[in-house]
C-alpha atoms as a PDB file:
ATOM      1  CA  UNK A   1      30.019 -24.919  -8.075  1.00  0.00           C
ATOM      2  CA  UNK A   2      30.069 -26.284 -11.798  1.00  0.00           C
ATOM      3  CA  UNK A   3      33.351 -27.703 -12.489  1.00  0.00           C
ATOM      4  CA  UNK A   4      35.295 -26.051 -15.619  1.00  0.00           C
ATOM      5  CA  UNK A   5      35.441 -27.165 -18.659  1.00  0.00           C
ATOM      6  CA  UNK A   6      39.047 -27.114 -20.568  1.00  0.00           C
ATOM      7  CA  UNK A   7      37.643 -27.627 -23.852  1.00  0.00           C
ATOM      8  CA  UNK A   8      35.892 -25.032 -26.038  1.00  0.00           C
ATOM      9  CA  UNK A   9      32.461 -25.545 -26.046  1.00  0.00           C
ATOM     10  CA  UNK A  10      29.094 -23.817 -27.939  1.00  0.00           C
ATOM     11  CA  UNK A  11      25.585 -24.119 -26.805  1.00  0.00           C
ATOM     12  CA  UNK A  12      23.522 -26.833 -28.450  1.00  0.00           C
ATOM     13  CA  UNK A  13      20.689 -25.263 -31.400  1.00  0.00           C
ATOM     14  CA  UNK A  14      18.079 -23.084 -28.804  1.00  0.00           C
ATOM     15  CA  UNK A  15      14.761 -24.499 -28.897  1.00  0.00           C
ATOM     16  CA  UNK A  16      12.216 -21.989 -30.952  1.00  0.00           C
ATOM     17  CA  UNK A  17      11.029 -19.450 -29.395  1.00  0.00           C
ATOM     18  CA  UNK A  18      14.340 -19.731 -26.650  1.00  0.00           C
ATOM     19  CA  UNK A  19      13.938 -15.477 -25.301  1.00  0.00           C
ATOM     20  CA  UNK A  20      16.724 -13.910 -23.722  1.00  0.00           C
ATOM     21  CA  UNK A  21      15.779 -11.069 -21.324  1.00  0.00           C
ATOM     22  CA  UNK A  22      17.451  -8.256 -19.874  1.00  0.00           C
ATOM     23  CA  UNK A  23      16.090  -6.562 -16.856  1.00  0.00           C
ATOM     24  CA  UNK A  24      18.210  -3.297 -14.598  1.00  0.00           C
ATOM     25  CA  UNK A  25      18.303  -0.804 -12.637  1.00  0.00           C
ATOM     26  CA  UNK A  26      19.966   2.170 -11.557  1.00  0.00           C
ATOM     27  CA  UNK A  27      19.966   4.469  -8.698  1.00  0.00           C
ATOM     28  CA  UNK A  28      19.632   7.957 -10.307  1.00  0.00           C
ATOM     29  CA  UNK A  29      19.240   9.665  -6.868  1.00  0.00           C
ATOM     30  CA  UNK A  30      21.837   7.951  -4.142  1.00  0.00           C
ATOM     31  CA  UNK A  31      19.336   9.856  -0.729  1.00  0.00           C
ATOM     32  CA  UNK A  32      16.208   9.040  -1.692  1.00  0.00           C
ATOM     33  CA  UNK A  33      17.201   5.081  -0.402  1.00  0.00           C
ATOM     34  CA  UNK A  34      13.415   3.896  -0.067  1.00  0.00           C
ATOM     35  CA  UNK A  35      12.737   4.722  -3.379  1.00  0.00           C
ATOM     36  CA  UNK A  36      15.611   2.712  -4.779  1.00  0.00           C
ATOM     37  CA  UNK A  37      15.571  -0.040  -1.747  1.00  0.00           C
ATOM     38  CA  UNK A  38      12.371  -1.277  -2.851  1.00  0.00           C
ATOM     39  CA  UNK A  39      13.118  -1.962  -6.286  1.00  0.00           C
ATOM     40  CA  UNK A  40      16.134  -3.917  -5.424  1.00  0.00           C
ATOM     41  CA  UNK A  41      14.397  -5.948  -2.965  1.00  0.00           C
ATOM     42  CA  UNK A  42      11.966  -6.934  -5.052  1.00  0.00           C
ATOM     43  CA  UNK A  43      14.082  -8.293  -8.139  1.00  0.00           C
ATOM     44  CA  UNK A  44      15.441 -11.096  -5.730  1.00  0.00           C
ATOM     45  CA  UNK A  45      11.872 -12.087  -4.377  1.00  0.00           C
ATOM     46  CA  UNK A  46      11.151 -12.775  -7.885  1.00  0.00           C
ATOM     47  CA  UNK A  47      14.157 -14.722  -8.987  1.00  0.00           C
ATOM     48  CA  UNK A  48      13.661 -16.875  -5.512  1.00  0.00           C
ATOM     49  CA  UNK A  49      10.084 -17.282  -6.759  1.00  0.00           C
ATOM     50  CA  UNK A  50      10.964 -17.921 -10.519  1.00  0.00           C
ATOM     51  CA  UNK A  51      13.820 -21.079  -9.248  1.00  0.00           C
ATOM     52  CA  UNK A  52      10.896 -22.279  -7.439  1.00  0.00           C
ATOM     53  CA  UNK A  53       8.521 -22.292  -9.904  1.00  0.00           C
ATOM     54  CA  UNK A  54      10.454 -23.947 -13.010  1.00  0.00           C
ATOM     55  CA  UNK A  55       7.386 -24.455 -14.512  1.00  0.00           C
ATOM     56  CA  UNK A  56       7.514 -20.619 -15.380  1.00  0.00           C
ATOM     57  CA  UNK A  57       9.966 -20.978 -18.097  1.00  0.00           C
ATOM     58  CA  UNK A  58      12.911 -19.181 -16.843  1.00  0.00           C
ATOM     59  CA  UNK A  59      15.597 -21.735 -17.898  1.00  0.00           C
ATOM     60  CA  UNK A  60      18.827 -19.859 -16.020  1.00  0.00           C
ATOM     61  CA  UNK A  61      19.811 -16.474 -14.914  1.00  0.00           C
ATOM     62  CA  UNK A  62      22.973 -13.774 -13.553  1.00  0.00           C
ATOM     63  CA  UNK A  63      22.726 -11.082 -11.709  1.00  0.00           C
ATOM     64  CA  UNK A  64      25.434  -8.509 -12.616  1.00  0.00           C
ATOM     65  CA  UNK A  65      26.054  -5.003 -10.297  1.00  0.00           C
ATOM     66  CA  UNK A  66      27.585  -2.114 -12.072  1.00  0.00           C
ATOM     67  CA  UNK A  67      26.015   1.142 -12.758  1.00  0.00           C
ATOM     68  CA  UNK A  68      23.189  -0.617 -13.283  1.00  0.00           C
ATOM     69  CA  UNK A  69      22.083  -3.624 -11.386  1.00  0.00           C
ATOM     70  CA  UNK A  70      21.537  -6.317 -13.782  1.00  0.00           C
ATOM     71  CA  UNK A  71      19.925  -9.552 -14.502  1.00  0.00           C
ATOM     72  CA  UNK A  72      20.470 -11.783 -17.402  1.00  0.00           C
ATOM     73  CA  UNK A  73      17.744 -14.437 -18.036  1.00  0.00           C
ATOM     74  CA  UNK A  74      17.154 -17.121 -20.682  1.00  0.00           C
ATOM     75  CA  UNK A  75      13.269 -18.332 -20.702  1.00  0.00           C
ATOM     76  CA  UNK A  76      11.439 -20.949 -22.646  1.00  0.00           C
ATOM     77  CA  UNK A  77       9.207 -18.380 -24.338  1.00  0.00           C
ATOM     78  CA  UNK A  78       8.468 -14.528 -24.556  1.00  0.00           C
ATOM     79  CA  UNK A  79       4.932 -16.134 -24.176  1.00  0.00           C
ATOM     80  CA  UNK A  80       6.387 -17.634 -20.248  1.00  0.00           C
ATOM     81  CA  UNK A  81       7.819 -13.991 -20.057  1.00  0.00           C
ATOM     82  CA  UNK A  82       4.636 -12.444 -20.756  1.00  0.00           C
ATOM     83  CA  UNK A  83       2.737 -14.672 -18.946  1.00  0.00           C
ATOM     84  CA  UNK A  84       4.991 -14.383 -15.699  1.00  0.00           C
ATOM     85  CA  UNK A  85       4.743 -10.483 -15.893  1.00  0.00           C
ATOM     86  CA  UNK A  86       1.268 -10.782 -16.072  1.00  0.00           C
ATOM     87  CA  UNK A  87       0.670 -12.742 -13.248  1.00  0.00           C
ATOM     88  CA  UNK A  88      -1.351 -11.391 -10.771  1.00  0.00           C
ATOM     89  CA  UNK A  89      -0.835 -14.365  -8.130  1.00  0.00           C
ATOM     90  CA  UNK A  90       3.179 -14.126  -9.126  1.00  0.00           C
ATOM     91  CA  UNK A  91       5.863 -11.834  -7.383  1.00  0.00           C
ATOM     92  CA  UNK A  92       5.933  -9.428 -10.336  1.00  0.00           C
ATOM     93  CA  UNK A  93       2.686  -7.659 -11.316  1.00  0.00           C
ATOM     94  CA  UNK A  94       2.225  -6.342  -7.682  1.00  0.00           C
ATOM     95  CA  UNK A  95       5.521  -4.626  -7.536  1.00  0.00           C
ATOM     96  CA  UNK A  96       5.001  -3.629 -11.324  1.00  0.00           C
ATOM     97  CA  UNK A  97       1.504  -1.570 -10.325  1.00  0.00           C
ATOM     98  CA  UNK A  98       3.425  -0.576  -6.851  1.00  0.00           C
ATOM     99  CA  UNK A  99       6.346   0.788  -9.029  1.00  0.00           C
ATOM    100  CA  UNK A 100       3.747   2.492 -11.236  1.00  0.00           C
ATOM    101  CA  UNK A 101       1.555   4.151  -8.645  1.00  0.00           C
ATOM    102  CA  UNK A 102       5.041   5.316  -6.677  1.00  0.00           C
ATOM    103  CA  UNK A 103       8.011   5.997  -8.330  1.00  0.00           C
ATOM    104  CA  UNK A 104       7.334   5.796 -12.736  1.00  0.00           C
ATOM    105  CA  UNK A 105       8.215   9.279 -13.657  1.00  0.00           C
ATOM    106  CA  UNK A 106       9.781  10.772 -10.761  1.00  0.00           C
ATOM    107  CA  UNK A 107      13.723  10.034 -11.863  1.00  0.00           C
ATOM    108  CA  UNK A 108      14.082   8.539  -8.145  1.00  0.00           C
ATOM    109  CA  UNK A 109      15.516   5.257  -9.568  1.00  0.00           C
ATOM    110  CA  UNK A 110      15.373   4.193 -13.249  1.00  0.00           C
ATOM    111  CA  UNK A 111      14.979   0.693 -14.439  1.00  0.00           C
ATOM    112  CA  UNK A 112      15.265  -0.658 -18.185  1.00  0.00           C
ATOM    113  CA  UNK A 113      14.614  -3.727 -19.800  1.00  0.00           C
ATOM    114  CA  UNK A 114      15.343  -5.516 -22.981  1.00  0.00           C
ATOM    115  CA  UNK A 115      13.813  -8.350 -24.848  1.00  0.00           C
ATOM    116  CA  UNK A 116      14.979 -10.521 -27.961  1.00  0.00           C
ATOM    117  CA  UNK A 117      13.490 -14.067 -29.235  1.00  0.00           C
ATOM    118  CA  UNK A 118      16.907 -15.984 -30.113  1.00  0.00           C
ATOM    119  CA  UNK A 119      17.620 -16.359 -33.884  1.00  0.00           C
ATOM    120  CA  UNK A 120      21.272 -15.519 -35.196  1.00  0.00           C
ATOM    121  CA  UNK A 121      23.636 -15.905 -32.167  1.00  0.00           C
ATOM    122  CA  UNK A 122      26.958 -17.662 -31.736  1.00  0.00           C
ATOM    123  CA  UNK A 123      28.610 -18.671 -28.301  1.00  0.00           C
ATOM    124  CA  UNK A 124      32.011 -19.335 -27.284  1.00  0.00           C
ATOM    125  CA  UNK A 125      33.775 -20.375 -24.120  1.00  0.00           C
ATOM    126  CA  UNK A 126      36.865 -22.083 -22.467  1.00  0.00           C
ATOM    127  CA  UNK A 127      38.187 -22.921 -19.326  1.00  0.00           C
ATOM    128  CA  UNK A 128      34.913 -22.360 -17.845  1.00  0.00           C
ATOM    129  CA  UNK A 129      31.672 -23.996 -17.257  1.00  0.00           C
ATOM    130  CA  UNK A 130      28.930 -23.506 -19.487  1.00  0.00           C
ATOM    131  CA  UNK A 131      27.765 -20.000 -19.571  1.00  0.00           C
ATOM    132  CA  UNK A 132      24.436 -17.828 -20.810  1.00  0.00           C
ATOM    133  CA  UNK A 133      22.783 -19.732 -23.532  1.00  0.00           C
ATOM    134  CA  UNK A 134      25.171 -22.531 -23.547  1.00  0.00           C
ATOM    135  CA  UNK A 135      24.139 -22.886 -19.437  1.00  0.00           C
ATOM    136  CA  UNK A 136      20.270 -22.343 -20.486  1.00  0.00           C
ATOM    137  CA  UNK A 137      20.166 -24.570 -23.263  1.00  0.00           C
ATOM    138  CA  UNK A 138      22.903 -26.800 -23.523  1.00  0.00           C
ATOM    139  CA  UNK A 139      26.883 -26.862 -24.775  1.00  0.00           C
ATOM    140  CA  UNK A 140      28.664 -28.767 -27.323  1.00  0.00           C
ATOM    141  CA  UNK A 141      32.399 -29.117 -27.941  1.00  0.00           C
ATOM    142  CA  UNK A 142      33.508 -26.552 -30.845  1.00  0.00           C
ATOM    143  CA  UNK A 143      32.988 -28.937 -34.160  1.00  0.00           C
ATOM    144  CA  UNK A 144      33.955 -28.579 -37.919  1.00  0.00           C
ATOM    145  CA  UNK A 145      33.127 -25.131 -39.149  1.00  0.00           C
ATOM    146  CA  UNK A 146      32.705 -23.352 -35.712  1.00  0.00           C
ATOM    147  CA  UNK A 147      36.126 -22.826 -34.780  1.00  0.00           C
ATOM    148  CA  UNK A 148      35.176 -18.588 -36.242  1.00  0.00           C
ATOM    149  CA  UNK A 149      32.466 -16.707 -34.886  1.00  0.00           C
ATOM    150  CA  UNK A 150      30.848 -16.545 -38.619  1.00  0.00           C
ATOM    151  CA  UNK A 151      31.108 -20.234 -38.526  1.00  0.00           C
ATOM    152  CA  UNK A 152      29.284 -20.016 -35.398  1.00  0.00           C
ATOM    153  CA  UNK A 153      26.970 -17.492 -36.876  1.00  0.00           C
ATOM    154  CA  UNK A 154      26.457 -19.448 -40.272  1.00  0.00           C
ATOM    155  CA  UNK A 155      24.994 -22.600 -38.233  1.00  0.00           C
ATOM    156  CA  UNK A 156      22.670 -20.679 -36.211  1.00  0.00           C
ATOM    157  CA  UNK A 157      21.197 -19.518 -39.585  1.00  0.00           C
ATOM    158  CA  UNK A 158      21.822 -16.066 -39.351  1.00  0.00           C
ATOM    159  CA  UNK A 159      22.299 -14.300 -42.934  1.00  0.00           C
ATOM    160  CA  UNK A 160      24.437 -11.608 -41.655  1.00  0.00           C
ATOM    161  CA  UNK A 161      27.797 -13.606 -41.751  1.00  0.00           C
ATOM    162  CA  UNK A 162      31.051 -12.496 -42.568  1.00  0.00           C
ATOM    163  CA  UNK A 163      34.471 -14.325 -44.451  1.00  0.00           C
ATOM    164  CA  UNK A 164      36.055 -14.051 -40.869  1.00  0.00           C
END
């Protein structure tokens, strides 16, 4: 395990292009356990597949359960996102047709996902190692002018800063 780090830290500037992606989901009907089963099983596959294949462009990932299974990813590119999705040789596309042939429309287990190219973002942690885009991409202690989340804001040229 990554040993803490006591100071404050930020990530370092994303690289262009740097894509977070958020990917759940959520059993809706608790008895019909194949339907939901083989959705779950097939998110690890992938993620065992995608920390083989580095060359993919997923650059980290957590998996959080609540009342909706989900995993947080940082990739290279929506372009390595797209491309992985699209992959007929990769984990993904199979169990993407599989899902839509058997369960898309029939409320037996939802799934969601969101996608954003990082522009305007600020990070903060403490006592901890590195975490979500400071883990993908890189940290950096807290410097002059970042000490405020519109500090943090301001150098990640985002417009929508405020005084505090």
């Amino acid at each position: 395990m990554t040993k803490p780090d006591s100071r404050r830290i930020t990530n370092v500037q994303p690289p262009a292009g740097t894509t977070l992606f958020l990917i759940g989901m959520r059993v809706t009907h608790p008895l019909r356990v194949r339907a939901w089963l083989s959705v779950l099983i097939a998110m690890p596959r992938m993620l065992v597949h995608l920390r083989r294949h580095v060359d993919a462009g997923m650059l980290s990932y957590r998996l959080y359960l609540g009342p909706s299974l989900m995993v947080v990813s940082y990739w290279r590119s929506p372009e390595d996102l797209r491309r992985f999705a699209a992959d007929g040789d990769g984990p993904h596309l199979p169990a993407w047709r599989w899902f839509n042939r058997r369960l898309a429309d029939t409320a037996s287990v939802g799934i969601w996902h969101e996608t954003y190219v990082v522009g305007g973002h600020e990070t903060i942690s403490s006592g901890m190692p590195p975490w979500g885009l400071a883990e993908a991409v890189g940290a950096q202690p807290i410097g002059v002018g970042q000490s405020t989340a519109a500090g943090r804001l301001a150098r990640s040229g985002c417009p929508f800063t405020a005084s505090t």
